[in-house]
C-alpha atoms as a PDB file:
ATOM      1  CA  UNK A   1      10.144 -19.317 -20.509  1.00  0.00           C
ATOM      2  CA  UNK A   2      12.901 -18.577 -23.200  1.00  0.00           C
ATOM      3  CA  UNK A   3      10.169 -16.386 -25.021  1.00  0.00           C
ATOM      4  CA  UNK A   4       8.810 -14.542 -22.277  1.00  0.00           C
ATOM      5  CA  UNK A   5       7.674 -11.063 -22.327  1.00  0.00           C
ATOM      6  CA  UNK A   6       6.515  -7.949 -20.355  1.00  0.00           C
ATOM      7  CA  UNK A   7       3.704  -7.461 -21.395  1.00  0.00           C
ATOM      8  CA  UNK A   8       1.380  -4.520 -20.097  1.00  0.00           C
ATOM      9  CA  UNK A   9      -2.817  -4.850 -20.657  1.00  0.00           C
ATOM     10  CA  UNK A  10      -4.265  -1.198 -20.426  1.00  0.00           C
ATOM     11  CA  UNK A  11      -8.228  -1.837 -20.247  1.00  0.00           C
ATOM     12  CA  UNK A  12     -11.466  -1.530 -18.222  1.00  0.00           C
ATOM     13  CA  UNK A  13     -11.685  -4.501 -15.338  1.00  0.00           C
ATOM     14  CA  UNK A  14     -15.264  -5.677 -14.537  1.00  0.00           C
ATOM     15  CA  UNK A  15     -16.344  -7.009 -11.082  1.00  0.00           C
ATOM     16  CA  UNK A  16     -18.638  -9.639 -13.003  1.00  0.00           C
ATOM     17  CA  UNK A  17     -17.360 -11.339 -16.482  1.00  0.00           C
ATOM     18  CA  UNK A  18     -15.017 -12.388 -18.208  1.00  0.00           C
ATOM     19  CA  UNK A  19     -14.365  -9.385 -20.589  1.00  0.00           C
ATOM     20  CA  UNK A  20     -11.347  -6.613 -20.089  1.00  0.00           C
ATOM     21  CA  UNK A  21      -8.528  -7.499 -17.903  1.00  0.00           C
ATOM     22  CA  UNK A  22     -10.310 -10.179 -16.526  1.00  0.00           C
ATOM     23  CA  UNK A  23     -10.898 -11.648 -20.107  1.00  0.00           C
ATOM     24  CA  UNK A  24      -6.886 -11.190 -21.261  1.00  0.00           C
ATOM     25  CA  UNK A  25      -5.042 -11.453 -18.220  1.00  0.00           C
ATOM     26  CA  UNK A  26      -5.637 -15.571 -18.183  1.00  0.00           C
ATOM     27  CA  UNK A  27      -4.979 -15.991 -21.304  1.00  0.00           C
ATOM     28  CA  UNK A  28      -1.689 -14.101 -21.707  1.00  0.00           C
ATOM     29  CA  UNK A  29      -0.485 -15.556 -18.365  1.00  0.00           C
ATOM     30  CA  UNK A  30      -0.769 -18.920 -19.758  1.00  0.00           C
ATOM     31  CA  UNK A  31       1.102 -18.016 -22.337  1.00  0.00           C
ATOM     32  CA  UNK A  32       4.121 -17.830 -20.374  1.00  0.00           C
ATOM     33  CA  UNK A  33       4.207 -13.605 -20.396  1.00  0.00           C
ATOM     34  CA  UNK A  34       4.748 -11.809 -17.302  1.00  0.00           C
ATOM     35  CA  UNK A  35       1.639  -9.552 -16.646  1.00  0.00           C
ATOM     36  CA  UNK A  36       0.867  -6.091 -15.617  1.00  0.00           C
ATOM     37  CA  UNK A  37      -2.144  -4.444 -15.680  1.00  0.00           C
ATOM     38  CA  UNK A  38      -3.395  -0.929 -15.477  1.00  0.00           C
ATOM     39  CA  UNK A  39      -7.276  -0.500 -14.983  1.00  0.00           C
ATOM     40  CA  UNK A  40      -8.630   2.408 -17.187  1.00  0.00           C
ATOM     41  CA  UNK A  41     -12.106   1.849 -15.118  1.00  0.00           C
ATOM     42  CA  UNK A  42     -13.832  -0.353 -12.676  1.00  0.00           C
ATOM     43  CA  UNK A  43     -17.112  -1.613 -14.208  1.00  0.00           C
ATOM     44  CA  UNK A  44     -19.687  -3.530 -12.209  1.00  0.00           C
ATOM     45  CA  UNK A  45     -20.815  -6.083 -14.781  1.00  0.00           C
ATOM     46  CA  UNK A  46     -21.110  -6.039 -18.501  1.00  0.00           C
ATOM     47  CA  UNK A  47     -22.895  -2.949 -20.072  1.00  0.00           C
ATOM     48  CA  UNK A  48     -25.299  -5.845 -21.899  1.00  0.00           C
ATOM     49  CA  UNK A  49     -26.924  -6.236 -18.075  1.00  0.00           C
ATOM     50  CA  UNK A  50     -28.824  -2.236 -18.914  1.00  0.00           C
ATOM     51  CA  UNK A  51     -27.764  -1.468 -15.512  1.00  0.00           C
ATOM     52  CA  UNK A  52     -23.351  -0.964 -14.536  1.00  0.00           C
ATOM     53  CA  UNK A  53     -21.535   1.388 -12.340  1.00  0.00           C
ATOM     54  CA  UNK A  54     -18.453   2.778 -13.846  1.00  0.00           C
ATOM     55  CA  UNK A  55     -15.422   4.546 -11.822  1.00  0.00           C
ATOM     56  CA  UNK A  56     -12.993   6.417 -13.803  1.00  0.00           C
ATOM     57  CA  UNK A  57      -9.344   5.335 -12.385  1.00  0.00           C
ATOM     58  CA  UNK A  58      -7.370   8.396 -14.314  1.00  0.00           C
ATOM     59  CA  UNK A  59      -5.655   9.318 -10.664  1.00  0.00           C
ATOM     60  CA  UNK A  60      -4.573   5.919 -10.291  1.00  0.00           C
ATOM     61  CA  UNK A  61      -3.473   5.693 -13.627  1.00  0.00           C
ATOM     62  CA  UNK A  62      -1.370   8.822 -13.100  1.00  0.00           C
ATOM     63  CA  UNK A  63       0.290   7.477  -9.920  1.00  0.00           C
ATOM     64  CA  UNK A  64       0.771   4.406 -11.052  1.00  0.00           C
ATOM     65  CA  UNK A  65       3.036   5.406 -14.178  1.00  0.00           C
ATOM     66  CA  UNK A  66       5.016   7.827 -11.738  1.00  0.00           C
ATOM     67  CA  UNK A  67       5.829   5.188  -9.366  1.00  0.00           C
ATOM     68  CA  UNK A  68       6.596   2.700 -12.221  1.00  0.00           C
ATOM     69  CA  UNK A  69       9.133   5.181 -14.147  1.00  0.00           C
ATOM     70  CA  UNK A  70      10.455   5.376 -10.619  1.00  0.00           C
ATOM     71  CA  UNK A  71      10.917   2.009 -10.665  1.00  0.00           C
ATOM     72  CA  UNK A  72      12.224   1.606 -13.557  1.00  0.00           C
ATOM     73  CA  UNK A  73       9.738  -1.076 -14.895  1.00  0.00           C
ATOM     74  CA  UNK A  74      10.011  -1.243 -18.806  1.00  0.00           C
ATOM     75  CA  UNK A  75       7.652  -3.319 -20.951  1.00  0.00           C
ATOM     76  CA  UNK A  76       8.028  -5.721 -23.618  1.00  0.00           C
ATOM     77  CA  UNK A  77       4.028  -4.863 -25.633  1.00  0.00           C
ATOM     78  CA  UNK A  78       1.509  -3.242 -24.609  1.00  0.00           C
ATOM     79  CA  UNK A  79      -2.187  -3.755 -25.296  1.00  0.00           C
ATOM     80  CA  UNK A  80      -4.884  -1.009 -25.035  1.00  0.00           C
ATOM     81  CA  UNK A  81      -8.975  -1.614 -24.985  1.00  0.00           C
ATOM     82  CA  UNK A  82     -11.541   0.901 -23.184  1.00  0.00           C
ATOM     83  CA  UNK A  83     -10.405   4.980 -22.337  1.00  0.00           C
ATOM     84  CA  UNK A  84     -12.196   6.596 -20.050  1.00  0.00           C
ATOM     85  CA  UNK A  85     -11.362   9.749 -21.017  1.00  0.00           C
ATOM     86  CA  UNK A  86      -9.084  12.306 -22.986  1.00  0.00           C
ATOM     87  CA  UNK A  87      -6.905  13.485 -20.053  1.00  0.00           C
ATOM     88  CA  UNK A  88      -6.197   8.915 -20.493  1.00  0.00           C
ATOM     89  CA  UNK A  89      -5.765   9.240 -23.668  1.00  0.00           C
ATOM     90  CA  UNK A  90      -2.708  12.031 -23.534  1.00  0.00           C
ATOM     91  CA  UNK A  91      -1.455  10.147 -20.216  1.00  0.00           C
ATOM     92  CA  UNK A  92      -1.050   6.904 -22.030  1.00  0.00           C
ATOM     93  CA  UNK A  93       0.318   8.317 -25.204  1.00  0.00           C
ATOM     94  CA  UNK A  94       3.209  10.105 -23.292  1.00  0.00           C
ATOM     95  CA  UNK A  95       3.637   6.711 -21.618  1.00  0.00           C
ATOM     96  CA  UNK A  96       3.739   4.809 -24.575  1.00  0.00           C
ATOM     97  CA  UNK A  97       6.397   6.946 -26.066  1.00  0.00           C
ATOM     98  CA  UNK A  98       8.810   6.702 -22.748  1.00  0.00           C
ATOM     99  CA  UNK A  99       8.379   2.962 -23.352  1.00  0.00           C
ATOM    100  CA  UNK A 100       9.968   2.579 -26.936  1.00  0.00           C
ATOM    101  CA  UNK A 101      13.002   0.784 -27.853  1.00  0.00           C
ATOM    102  CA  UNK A 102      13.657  -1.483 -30.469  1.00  0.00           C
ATOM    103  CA  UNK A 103      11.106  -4.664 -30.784  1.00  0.00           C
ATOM    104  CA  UNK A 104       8.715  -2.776 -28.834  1.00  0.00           C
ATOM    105  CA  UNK A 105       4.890  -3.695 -29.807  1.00  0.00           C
ATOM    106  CA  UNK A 106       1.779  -1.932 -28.885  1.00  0.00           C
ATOM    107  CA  UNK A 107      -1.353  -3.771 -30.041  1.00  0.00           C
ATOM    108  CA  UNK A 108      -5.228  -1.619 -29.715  1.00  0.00           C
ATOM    109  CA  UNK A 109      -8.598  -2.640 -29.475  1.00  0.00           C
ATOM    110  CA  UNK A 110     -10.328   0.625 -30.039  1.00  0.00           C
ATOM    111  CA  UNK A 111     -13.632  -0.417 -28.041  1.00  0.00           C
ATOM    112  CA  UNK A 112     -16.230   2.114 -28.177  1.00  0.00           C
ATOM    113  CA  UNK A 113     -19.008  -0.052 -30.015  1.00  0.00           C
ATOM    114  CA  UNK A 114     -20.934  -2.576 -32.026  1.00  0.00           C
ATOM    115  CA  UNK A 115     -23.525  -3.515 -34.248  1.00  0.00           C
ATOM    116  CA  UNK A 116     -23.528  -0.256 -36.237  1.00  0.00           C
ATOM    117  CA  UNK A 117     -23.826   1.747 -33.257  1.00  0.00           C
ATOM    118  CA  UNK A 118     -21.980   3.006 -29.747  1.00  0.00           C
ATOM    119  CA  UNK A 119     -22.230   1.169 -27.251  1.00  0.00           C
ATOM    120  CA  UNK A 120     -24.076   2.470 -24.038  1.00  0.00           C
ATOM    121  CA  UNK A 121     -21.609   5.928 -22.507  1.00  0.00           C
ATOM    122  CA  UNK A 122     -19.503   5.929 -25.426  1.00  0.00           C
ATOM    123  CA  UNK A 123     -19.837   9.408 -27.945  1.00  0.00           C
ATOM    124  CA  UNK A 124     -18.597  11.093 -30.045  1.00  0.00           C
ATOM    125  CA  UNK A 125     -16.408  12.683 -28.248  1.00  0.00           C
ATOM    126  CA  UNK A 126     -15.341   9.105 -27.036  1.00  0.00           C
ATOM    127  CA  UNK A 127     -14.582   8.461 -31.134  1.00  0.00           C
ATOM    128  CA  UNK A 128     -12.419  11.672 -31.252  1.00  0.00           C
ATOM    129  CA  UNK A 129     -10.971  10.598 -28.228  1.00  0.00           C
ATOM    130  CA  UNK A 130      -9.921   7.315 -29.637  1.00  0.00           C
ATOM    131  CA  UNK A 131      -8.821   8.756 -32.900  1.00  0.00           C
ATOM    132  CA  UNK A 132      -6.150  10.794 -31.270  1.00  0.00           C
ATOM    133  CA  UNK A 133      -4.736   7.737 -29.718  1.00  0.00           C
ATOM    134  CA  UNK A 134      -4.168   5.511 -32.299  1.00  0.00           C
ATOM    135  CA  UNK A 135      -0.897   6.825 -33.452  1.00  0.00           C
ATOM    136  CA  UNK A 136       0.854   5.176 -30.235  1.00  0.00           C
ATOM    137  CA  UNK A 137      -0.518   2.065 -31.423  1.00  0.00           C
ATOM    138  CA  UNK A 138       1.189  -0.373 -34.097  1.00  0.00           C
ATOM    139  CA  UNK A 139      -1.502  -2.772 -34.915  1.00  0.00           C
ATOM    140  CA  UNK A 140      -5.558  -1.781 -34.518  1.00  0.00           C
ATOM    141  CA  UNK A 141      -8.043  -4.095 -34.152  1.00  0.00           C
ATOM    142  CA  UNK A 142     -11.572  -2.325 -34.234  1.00  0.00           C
ATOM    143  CA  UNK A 143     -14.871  -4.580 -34.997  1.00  0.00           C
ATOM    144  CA  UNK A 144     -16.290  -3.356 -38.329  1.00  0.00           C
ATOM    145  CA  UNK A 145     -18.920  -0.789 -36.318  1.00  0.00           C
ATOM    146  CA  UNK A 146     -15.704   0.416 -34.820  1.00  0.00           C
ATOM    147  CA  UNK A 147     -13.549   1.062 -38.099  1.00  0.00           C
ATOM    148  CA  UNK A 148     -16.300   2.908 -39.381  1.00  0.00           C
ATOM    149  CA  UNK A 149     -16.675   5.371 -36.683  1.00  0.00           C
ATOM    150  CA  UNK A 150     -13.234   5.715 -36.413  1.00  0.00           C
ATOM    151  CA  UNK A 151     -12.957   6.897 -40.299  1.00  0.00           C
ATOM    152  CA  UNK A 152     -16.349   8.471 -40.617  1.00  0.00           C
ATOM    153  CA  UNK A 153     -16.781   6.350 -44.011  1.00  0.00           C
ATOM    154  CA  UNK A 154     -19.890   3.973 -44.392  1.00  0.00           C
ATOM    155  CA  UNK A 155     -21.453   3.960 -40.982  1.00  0.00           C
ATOM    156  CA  UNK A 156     -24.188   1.631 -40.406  1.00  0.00           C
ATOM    157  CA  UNK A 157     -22.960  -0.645 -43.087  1.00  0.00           C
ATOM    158  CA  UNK A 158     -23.215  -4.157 -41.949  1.00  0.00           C
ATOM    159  CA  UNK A 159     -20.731  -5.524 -45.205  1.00  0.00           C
ATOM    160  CA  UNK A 160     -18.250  -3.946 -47.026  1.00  0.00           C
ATOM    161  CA  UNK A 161     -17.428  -4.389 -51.078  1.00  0.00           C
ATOM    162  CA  UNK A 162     -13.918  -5.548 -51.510  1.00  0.00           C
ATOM    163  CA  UNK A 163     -12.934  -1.290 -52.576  1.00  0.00           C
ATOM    164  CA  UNK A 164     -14.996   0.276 -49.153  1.00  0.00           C
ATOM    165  CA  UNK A 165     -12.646  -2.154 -47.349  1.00  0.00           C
ATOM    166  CA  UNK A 166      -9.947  -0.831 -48.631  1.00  0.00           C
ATOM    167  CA  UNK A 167     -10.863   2.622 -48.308  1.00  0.00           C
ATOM    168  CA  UNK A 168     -11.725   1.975 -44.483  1.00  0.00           C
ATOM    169  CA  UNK A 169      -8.331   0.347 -43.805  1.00  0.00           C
ATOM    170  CA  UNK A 170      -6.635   3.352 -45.638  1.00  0.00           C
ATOM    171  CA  UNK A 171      -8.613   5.722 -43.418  1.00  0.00           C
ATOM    172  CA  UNK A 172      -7.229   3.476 -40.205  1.00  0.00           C
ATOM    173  CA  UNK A 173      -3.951   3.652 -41.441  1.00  0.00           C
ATOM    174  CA  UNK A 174      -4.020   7.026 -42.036  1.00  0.00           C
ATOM    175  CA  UNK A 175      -4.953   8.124 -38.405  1.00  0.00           C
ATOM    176  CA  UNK A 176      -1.407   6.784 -37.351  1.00  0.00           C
ATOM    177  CA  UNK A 177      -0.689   2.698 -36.909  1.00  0.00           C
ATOM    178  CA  UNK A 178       0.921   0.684 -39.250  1.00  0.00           C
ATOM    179  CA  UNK A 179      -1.193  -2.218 -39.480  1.00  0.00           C
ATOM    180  CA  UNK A 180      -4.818  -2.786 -39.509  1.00  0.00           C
ATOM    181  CA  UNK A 181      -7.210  -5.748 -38.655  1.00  0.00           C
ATOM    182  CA  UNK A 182     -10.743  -5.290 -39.012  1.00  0.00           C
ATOM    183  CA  UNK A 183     -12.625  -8.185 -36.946  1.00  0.00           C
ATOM    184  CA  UNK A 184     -16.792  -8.592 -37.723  1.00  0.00           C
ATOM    185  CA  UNK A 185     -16.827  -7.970 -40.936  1.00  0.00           C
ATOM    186  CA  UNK A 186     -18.870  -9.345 -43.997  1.00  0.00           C
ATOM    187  CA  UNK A 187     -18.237  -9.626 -47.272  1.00  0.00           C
ATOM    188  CA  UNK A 188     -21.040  -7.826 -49.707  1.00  0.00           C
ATOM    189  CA  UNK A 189     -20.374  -9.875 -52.761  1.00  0.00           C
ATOM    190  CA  UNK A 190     -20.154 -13.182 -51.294  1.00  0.00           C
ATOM    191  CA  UNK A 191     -21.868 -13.080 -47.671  1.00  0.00           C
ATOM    192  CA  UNK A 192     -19.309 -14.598 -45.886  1.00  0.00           C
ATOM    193  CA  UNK A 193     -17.956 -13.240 -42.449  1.00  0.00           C
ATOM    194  CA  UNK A 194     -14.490 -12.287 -42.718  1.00  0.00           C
ATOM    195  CA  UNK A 195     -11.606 -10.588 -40.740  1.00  0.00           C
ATOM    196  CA  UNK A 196     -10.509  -7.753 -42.898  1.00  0.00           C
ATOM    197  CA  UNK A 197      -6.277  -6.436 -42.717  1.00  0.00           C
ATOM    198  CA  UNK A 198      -3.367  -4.463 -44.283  1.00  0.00           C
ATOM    199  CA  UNK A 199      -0.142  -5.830 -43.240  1.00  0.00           C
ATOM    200  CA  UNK A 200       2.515  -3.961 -43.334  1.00  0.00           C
ATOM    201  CA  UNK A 201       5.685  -5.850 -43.260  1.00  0.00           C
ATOM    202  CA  UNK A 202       4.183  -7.113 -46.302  1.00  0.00           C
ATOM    203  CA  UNK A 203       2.610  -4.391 -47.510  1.00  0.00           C
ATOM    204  CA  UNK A 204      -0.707  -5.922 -48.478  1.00  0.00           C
ATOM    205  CA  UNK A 205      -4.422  -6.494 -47.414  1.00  0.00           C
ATOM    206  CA  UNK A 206      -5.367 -10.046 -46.609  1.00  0.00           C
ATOM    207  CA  UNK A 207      -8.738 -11.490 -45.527  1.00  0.00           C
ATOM    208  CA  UNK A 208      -9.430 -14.139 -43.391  1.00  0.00           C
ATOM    209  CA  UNK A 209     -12.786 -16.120 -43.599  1.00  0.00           C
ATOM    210  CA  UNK A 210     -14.488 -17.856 -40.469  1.00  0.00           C
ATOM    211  CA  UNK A 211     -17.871 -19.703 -39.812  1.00  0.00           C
ATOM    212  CA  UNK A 212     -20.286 -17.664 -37.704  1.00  0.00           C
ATOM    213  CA  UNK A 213     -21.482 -19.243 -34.825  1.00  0.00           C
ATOM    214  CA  UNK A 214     -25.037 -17.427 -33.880  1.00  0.00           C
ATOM    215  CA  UNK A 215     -24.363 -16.807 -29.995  1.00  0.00           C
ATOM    216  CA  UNK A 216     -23.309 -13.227 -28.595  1.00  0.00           C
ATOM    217  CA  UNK A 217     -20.430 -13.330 -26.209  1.00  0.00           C
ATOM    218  CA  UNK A 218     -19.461 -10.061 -24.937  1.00  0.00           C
ATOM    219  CA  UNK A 219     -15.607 -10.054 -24.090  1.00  0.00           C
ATOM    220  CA  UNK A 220     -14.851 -12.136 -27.357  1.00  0.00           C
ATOM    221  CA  UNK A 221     -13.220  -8.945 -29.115  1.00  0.00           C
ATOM    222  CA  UNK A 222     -10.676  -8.986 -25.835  1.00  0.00           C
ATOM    223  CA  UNK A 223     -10.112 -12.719 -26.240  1.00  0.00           C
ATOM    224  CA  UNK A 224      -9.508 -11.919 -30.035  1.00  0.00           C
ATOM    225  CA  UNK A 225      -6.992  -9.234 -28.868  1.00  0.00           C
ATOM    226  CA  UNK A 226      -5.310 -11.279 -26.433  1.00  0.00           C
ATOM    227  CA  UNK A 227      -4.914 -14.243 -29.057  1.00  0.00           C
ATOM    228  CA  UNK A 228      -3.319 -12.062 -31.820  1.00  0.00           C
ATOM    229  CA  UNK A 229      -0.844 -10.463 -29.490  1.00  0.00           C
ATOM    230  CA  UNK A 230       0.407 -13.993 -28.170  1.00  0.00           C
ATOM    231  CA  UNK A 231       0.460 -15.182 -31.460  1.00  0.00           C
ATOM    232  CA  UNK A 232       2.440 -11.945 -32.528  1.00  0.00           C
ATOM    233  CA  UNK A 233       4.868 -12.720 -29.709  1.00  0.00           C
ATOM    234  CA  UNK A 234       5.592 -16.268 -31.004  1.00  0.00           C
ATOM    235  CA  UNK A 235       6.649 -14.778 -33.875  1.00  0.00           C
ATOM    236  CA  UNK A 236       3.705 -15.595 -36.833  1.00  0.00           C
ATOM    237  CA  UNK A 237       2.958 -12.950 -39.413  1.00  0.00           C
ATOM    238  CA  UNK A 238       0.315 -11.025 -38.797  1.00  0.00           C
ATOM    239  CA  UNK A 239      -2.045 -12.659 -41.370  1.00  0.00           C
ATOM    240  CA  UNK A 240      -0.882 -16.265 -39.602  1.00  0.00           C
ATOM    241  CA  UNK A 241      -1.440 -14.885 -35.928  1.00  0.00           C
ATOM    242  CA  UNK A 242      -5.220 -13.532 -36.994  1.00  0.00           C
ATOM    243  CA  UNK A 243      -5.877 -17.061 -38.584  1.00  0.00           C
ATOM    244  CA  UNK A 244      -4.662 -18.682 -35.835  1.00  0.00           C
ATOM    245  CA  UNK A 245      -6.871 -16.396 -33.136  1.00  0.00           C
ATOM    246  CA  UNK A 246      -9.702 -16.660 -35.313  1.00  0.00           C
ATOM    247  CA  UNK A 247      -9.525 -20.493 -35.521  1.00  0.00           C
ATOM    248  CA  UNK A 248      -8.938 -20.571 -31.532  1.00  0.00           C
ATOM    249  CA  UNK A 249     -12.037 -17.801 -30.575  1.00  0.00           C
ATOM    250  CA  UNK A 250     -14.307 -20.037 -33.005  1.00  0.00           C
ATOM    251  CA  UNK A 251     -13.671 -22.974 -31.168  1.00  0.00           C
ATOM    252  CA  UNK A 252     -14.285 -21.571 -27.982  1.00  0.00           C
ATOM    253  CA  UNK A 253     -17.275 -19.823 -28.799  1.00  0.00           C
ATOM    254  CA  UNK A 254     -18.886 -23.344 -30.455  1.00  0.00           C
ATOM    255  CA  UNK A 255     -17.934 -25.282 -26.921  1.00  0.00           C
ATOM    256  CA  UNK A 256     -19.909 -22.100 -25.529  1.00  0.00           C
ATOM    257  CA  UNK A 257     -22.944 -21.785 -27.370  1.00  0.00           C
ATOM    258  CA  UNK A 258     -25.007 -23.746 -25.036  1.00  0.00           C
ATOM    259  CA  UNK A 259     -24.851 -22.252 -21.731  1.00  0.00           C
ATOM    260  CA  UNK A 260     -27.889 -20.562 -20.716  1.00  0.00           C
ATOM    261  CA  UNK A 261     -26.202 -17.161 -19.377  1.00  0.00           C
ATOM    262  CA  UNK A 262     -23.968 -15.437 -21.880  1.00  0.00           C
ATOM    263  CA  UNK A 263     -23.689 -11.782 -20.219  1.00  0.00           C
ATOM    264  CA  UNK A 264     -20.907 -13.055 -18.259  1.00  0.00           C
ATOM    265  CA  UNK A 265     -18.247 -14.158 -21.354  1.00  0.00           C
ATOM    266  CA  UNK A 266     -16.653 -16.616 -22.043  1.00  0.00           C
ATOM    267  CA  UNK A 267     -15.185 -19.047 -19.450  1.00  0.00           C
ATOM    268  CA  UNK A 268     -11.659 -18.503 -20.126  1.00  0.00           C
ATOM    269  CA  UNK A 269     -10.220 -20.536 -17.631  1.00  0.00           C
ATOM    270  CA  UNK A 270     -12.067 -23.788 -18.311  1.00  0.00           C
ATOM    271  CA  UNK A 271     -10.522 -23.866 -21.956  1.00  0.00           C
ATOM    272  CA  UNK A 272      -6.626 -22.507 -21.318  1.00  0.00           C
ATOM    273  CA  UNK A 273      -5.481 -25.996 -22.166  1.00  0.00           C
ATOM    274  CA  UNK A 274      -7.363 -25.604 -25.770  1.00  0.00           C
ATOM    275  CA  UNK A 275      -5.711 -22.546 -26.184  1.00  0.00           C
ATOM    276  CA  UNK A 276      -2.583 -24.002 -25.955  1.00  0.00           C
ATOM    277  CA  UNK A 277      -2.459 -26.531 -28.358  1.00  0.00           C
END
């Protein structure tokens, strides 16, 4: 394709479900992107099981980049989800930085928890961890429990006032990316479930409404991620790209909300030709 890209995912990869690498890599493919992939960790299943073996892949990580600047293999955008670790964190930072050139785009899901708390492994070191790494990104996308870790302001807050938003995505911003979207997110004065950003080619916040469809997913935030970076690619705005990901993850999750087992994901592959219309 004409549009193509090189486009690296940098994320855990489960044996079971579709979340991580196994949740993005379809979806990016069918975009018409060329993908690589570089496993931060091999999960067994879905943390939501109570029971998951994890294997830290920083040694693989580090041979892998040596052999690839060896190569000569330059990307295009690069998207980041789960770190393992702070020796990953300074790895992929240096990595990030060999990679820049003009047009470059590095899009990060900051995924470290949800529902106003951490999700099952994840610290506080893990937090500090993240915080460190967000300058190599250009756009965030943390889930609301996420943003507020991430600036210590109004954690365990479920909704946000119009002014704590702001605050939060100044306190984002302020840890190193340009941009800011904050996905989950509820609106105190009116109740409605919103996607929170700043934008800064524009320079200005914009919020994004969408109905909330009462069926946990996990993986949905990597399908979100995924959605917005394709969109990005095309070209949209990045108010346009997080409508039109939020439109497309709604949809999928209402064909979804059925089916009797959940911990898996998604079923990405039954619904690529949706996500292409």
């Amino acid at each position: 394709m004409e549009n193509s890209k090189n486009i690296l995912i940098i994320g855990d990869m489960p044996g079971c479900g579709k979340m991580g690498l196994a949740g993005m890599l379809p979806i990016l493919s069918n975009m018409g992107h060329s993908i690589y992939n570089l496993p931060t960790a091999l999960v067994s299943n879905n943390f939501d099981y109570g029971k998951f073996s994890v294997l830290d892949t920083t040694d693989y990580m580090r041979e892998t980049i040596r052999v690839w600047k060896e190569l000569g293999f330059q990307f295009d955008c690069v998207t980041t989800g789960f770190l393992a670790s702070a020796d990953q964190v300074d790895l992929l930072r240096d990595f990030i930085d060999s990679q820049r050139k003009e047009g470059f785009l590095v899009v990060t899901d900051p995924i470290m928890g949800d529902g106003g708390k951490l999700y099952n492994g994840s610290t506080r070191q893990t937090v500090e961890n993240m915080r460190r790494f967000l300058g190599a990104a250009d756009i965030i996308v943390p889930n609301l429990t996420e943003a507020e870790f991430l600036t210590g302001l109004f954690e365990g807050e479920e909704a946000l006032t119009g002014g704590e938003t702001r605050r939060v995505l100044d306190g984002l911003r302020a840890l190193g990316p340009e941009s800011a979207v904050i996905t989950s997110g509820r609106e105190k004065e009116t109740g409605r479930h919103v996607v929170w950003g700043f934008d800064s080619k524009a320079g200005e916040c914009f919020t994004v409404p969408y109905r909330f469809i009462k069926a946990h997913f996990p993986g949905t935030g990597d399908i979100f991620t995924s959605l917005l970076t394709g969109q990005l690619l095309r070209g949209r705005t990045l108010p346009q790209a997080v409508r039109r990901a939020v439109d497309l993850l709604e949809r999928l999750i209402f064909m979804e909300q059925d089916v009797a087992e959940r911990n898996n994901g998604i079923r990405i592959e039954k619904y690529l030709s949706v996500l292409t219309e």
